[in-house]
C-alpha atoms as a PDB file:
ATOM      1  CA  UNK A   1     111.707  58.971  81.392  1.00  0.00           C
ATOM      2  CA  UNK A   2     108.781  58.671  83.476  1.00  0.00           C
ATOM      3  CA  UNK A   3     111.218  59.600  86.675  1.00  0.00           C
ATOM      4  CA  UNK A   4     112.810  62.043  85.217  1.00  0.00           C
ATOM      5  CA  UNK A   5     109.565  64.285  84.202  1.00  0.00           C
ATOM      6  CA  UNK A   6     108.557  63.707  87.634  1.00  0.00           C
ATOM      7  CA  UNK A   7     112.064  64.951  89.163  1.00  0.00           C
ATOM      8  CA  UNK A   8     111.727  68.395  86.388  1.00  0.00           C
ATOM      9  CA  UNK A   9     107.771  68.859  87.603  1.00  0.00           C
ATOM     10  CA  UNK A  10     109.073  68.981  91.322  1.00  0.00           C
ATOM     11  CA  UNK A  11     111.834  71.373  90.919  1.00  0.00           C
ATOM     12  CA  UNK A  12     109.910  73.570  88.673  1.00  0.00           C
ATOM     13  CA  UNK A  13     106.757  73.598  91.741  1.00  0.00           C
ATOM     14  CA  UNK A  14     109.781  74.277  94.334  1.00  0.00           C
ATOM     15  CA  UNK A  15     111.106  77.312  91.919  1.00  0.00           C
ATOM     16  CA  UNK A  16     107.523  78.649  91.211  1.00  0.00           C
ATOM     17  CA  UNK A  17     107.173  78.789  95.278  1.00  0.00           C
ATOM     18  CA  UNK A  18     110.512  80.552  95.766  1.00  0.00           C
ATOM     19  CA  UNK A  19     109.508  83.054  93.295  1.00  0.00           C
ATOM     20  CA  UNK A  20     106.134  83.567  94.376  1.00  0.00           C
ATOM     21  CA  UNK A  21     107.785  84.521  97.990  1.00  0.00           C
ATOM     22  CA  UNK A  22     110.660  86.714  96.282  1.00  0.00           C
ATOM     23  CA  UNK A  23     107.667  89.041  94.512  1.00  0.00           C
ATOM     24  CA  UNK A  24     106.892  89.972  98.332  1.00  0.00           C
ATOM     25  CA  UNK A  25     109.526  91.364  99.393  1.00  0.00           C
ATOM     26  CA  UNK A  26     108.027  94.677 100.336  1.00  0.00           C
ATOM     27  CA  UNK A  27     109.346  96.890 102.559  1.00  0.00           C
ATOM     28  CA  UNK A  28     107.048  97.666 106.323  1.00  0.00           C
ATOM     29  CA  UNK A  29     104.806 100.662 105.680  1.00  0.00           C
ATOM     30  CA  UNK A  30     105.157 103.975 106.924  1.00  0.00           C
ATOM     31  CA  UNK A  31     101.293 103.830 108.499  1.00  0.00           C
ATOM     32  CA  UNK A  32     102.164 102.114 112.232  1.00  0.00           C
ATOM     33  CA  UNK A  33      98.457 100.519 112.123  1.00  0.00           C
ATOM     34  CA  UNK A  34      99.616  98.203 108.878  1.00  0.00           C
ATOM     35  CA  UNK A  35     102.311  96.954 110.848  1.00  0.00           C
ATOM     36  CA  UNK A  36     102.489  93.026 111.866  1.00  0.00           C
ATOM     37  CA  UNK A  37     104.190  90.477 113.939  1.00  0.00           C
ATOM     38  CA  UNK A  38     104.660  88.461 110.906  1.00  0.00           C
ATOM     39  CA  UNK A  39     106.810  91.293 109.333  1.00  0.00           C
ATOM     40  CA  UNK A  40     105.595  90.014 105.781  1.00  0.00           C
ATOM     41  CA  UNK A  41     104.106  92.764 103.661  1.00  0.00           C
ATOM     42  CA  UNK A  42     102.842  92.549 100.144  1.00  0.00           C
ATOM     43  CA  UNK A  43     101.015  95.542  98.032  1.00  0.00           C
ATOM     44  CA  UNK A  44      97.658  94.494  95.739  1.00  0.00           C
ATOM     45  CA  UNK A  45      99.657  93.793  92.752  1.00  0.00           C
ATOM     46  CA  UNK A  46     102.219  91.546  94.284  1.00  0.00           C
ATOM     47  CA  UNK A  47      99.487  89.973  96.140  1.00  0.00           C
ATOM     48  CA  UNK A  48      98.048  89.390  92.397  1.00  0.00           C
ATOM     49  CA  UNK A  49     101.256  87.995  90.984  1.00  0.00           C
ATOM     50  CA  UNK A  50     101.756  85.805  93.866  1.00  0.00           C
ATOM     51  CA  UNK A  51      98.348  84.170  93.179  1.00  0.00           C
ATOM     52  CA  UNK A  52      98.882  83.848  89.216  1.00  0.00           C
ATOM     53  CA  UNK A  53     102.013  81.867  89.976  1.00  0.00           C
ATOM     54  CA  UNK A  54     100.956  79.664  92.548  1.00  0.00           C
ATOM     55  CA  UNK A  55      96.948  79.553  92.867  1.00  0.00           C
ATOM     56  CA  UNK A  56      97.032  76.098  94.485  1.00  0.00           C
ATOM     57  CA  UNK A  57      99.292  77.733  97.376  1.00  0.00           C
ATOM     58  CA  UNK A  58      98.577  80.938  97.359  1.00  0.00           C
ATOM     59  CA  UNK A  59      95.257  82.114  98.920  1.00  0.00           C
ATOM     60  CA  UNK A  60      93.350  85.947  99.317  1.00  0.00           C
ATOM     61  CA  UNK A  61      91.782  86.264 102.345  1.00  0.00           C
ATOM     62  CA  UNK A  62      89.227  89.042 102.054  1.00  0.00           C
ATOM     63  CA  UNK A  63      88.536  90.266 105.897  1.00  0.00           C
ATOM     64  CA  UNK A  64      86.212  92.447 105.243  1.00  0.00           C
ATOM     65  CA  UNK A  65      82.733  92.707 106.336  1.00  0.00           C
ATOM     66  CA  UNK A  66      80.306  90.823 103.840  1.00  0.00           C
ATOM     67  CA  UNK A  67      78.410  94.242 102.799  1.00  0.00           C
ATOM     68  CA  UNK A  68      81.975  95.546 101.829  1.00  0.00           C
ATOM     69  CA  UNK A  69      82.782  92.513 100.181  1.00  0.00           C
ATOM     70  CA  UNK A  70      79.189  92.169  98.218  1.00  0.00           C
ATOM     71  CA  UNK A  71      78.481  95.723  97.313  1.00  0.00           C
ATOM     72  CA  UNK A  72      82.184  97.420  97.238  1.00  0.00           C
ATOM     73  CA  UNK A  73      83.680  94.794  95.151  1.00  0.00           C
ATOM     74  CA  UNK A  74      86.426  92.302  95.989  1.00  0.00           C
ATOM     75  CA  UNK A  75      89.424  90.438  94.140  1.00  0.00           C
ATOM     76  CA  UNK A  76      87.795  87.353  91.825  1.00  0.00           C
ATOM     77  CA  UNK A  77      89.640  84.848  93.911  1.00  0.00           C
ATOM     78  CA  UNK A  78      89.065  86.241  97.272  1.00  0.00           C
ATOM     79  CA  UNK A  79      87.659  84.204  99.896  1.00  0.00           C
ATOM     80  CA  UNK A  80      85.709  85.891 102.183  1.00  0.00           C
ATOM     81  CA  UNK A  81      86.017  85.596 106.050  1.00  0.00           C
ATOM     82  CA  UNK A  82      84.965  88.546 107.978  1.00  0.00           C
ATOM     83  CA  UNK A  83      87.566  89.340 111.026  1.00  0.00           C
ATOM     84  CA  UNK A  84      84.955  91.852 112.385  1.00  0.00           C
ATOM     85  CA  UNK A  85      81.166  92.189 112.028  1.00  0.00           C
ATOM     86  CA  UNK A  86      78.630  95.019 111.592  1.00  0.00           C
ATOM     87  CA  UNK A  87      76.184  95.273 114.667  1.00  0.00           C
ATOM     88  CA  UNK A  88      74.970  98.379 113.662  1.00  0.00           C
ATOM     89  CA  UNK A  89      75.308 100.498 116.059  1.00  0.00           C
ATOM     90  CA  UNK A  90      76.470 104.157 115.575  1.00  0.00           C
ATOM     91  CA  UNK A  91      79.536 105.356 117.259  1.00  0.00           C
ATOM     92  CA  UNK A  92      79.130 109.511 117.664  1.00  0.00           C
ATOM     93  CA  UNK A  93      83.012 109.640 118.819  1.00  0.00           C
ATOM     94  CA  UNK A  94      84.930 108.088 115.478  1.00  0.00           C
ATOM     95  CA  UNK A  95      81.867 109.114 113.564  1.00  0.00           C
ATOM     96  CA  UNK A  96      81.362 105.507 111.882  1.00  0.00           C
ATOM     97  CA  UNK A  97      79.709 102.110 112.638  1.00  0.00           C
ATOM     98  CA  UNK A  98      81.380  99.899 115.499  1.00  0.00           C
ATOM     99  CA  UNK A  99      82.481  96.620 114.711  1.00  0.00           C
ATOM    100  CA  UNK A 100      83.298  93.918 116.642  1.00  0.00           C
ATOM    101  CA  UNK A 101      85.479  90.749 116.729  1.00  0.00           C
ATOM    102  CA  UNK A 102      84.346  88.018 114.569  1.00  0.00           C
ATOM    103  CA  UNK A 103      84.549  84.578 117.358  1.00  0.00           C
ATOM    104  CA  UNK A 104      84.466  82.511 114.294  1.00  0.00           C
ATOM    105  CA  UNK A 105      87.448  83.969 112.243  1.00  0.00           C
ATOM    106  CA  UNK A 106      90.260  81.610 113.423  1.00  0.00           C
ATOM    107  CA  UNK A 107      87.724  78.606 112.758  1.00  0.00           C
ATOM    108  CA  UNK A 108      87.299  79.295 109.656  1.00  0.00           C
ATOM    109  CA  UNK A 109      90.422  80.259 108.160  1.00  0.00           C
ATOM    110  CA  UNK A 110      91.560  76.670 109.765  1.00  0.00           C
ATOM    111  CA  UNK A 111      88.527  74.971 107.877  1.00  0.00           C
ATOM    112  CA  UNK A 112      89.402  76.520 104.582  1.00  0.00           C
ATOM    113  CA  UNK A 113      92.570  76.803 104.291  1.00  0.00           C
ATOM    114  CA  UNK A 114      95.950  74.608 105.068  1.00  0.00           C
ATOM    115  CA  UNK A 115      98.919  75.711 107.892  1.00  0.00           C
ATOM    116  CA  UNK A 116     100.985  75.426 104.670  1.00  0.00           C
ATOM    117  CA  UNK A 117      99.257  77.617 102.627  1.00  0.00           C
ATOM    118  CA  UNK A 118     100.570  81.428 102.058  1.00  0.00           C
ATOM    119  CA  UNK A 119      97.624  83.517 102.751  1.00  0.00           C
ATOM    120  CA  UNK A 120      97.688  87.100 101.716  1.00  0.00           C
ATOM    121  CA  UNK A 121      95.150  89.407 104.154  1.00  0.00           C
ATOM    122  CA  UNK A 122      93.509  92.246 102.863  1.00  0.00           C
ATOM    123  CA  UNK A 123      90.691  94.659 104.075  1.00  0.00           C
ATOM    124  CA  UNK A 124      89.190  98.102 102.851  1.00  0.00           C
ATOM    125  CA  UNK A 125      93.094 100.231 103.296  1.00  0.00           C
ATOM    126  CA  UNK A 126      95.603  97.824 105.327  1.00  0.00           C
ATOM    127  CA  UNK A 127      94.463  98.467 108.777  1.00  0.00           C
ATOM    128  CA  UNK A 128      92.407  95.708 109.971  1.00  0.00           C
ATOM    129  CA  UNK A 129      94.255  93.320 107.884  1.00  0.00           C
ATOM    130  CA  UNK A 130      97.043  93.903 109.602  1.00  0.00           C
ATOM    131  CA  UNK A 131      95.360  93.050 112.918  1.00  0.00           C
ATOM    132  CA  UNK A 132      93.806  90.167 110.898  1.00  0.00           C
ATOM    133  CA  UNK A 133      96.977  88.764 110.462  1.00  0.00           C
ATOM    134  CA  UNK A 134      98.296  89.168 114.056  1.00  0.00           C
ATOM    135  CA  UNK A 135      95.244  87.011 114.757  1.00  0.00           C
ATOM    136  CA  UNK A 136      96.062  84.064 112.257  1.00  0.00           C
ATOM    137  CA  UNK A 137     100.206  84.427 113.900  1.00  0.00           C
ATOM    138  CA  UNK A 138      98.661  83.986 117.225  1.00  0.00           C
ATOM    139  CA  UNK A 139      96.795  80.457 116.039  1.00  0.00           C
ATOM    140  CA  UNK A 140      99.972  79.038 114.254  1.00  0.00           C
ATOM    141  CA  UNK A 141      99.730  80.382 110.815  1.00  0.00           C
ATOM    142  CA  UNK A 142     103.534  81.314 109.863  1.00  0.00           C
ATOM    143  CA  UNK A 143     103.458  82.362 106.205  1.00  0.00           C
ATOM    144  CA  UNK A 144     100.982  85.370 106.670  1.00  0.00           C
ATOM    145  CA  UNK A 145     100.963  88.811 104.939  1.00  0.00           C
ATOM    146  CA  UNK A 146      99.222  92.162 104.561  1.00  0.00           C
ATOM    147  CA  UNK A 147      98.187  93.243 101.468  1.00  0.00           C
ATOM    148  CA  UNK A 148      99.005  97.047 102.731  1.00  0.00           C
ATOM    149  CA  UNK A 149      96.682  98.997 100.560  1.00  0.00           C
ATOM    150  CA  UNK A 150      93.544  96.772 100.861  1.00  0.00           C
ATOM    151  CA  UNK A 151      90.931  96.568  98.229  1.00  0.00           C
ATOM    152  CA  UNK A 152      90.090 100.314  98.062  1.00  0.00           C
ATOM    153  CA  UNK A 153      93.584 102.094  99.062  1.00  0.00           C
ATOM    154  CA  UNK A 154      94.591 104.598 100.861  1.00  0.00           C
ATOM    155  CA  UNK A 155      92.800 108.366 100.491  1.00  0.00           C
ATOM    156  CA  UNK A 156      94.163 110.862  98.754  1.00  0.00           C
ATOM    157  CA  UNK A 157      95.556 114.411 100.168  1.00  0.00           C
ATOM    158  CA  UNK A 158      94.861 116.715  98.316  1.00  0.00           C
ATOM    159  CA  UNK A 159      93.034 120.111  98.703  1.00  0.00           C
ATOM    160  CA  UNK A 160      92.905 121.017  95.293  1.00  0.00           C
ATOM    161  CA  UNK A 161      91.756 117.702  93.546  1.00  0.00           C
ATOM    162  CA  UNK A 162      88.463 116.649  93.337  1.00  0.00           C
ATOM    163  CA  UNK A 163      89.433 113.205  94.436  1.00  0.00           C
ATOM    164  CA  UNK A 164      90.530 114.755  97.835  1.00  0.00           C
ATOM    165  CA  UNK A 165      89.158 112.198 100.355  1.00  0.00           C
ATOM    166  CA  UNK A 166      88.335 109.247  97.978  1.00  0.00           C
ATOM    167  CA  UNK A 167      90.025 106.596  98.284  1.00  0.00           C
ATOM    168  CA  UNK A 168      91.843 106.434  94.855  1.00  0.00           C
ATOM    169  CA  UNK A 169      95.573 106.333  95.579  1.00  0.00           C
ATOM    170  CA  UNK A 170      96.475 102.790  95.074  1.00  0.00           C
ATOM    171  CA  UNK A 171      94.487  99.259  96.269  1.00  0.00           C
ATOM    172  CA  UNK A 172      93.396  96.372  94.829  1.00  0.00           C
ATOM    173  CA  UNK A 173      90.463  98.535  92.948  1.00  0.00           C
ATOM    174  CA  UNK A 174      92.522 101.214  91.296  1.00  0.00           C
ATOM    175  CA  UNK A 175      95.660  98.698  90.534  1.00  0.00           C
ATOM    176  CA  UNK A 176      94.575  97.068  87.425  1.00  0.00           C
ATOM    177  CA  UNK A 177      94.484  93.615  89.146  1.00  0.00           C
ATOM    178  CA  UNK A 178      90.963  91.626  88.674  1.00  0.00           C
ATOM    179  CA  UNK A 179      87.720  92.650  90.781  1.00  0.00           C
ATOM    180  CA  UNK A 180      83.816  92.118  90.491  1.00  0.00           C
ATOM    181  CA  UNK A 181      80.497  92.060  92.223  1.00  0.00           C
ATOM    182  CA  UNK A 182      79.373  88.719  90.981  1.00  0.00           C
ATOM    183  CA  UNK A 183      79.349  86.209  94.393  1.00  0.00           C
ATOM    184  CA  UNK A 184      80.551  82.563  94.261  1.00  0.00           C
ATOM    185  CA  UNK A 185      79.329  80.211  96.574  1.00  0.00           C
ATOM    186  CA  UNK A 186      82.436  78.628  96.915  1.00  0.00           C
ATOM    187  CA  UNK A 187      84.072  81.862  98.040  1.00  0.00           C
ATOM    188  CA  UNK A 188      81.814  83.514 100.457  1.00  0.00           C
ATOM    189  CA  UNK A 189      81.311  83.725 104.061  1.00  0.00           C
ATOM    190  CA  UNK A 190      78.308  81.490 105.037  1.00  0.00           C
ATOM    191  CA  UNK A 191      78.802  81.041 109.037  1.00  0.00           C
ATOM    192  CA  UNK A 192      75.108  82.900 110.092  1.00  0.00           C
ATOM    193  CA  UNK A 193      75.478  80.816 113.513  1.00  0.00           C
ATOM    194  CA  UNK A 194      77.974  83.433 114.948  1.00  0.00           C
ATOM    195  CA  UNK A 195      76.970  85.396 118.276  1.00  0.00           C
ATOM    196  CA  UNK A 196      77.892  88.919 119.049  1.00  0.00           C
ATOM    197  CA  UNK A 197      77.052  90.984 122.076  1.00  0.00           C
ATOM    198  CA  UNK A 198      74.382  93.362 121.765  1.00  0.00           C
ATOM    199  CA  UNK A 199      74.431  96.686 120.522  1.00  0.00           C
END
């Protein structure tokens, strides 16, 4: 009997995998910059369902910077590992803050989380995710995908709305699927011993 419930709990963990991989089978986005290597693309809510199936397999990977993380919001279960940093230093050409490689990002993601593990990548809209998850392909991490409209989503076009600009059109944020402010200690980035170039 005692085999036997053993034998059922395997097969159901092997059928709860294979479903949590079927939810993602999204197609590549139009927007070149959220392409991958990996191929494997996922939007917020299927990133969301593929967590509540699996939690013990399934990991979000929040590569944000930590002042986007702490004071835009981020998914519950995120973990947060920055795959850039702020230095704070203005750039007059793209009109917005530089950022700059995190040297610690591999590291981390290899202390926190297994080679097994499906990790789903997400940033503010898709775009450095996607280069996020290039990064974690390059250091042998094979089940890797981009969650292709980030926490905040992708603007919205439209002259005549007053939302024209915001970024309101789908994400993480606007899907329905949990978020908060609140900080766990078990989930944030900690590394302060990093060194960047300077500004």
């Amino acid at each position: 009997m005692k085999k036997k419930c053993l034998v059922m709990l395997g097969t159901l963990l092997v059928l709860l995998g294979l479903i949590s991989v079927a939810v993602a089978e999204t197609a590549p986005p139009k927007d070149l910059k959220k392409h991958t290597k990996a191929g494997k693309y996922v939007t917020s809510l299927e990133a969301y369902e593929m967590w509540k199936i699996n939690p013990d397999k399934v990991k979000i990977l929040d590569c944000r910077i930590q002042e986007e993380y702490a004071y835009v919001g981020h998914a519950n279960m995120a973990h947060s590992i920055p795959s850039r940093l702020w230095v704070g230093k203005w750039n007059e050409e793209k009109k917005d803050y530089d950022l700059q490689d995190n040297p610690t990002f591999e590291a981390q993601v290899k202390r926190k989380f297994s080679q097994s593990d499906t990790i789903l990548v997400m940033c503010r809209s898709g775009h450095r995710s996607a280069s996020s998850v290039d990064r974690l392909t390059k250091v042998g991490f094979t089940n890797v995908y981009n969650i292709i409209d980030g926490f905040e989503g992708d603007k919205i076009k439209d002259e005549e709305s007053y939302l024209n600009g915001k970024r309101m059109k789908n994400g993480w944020k606007n899907s329905g699927a949990p978020w908060t402010y609140d900080l766990d200690s078990k989930l944030i980035y900690t590394n302060l011993t990093y060194k960047l170039a300077a500004p």
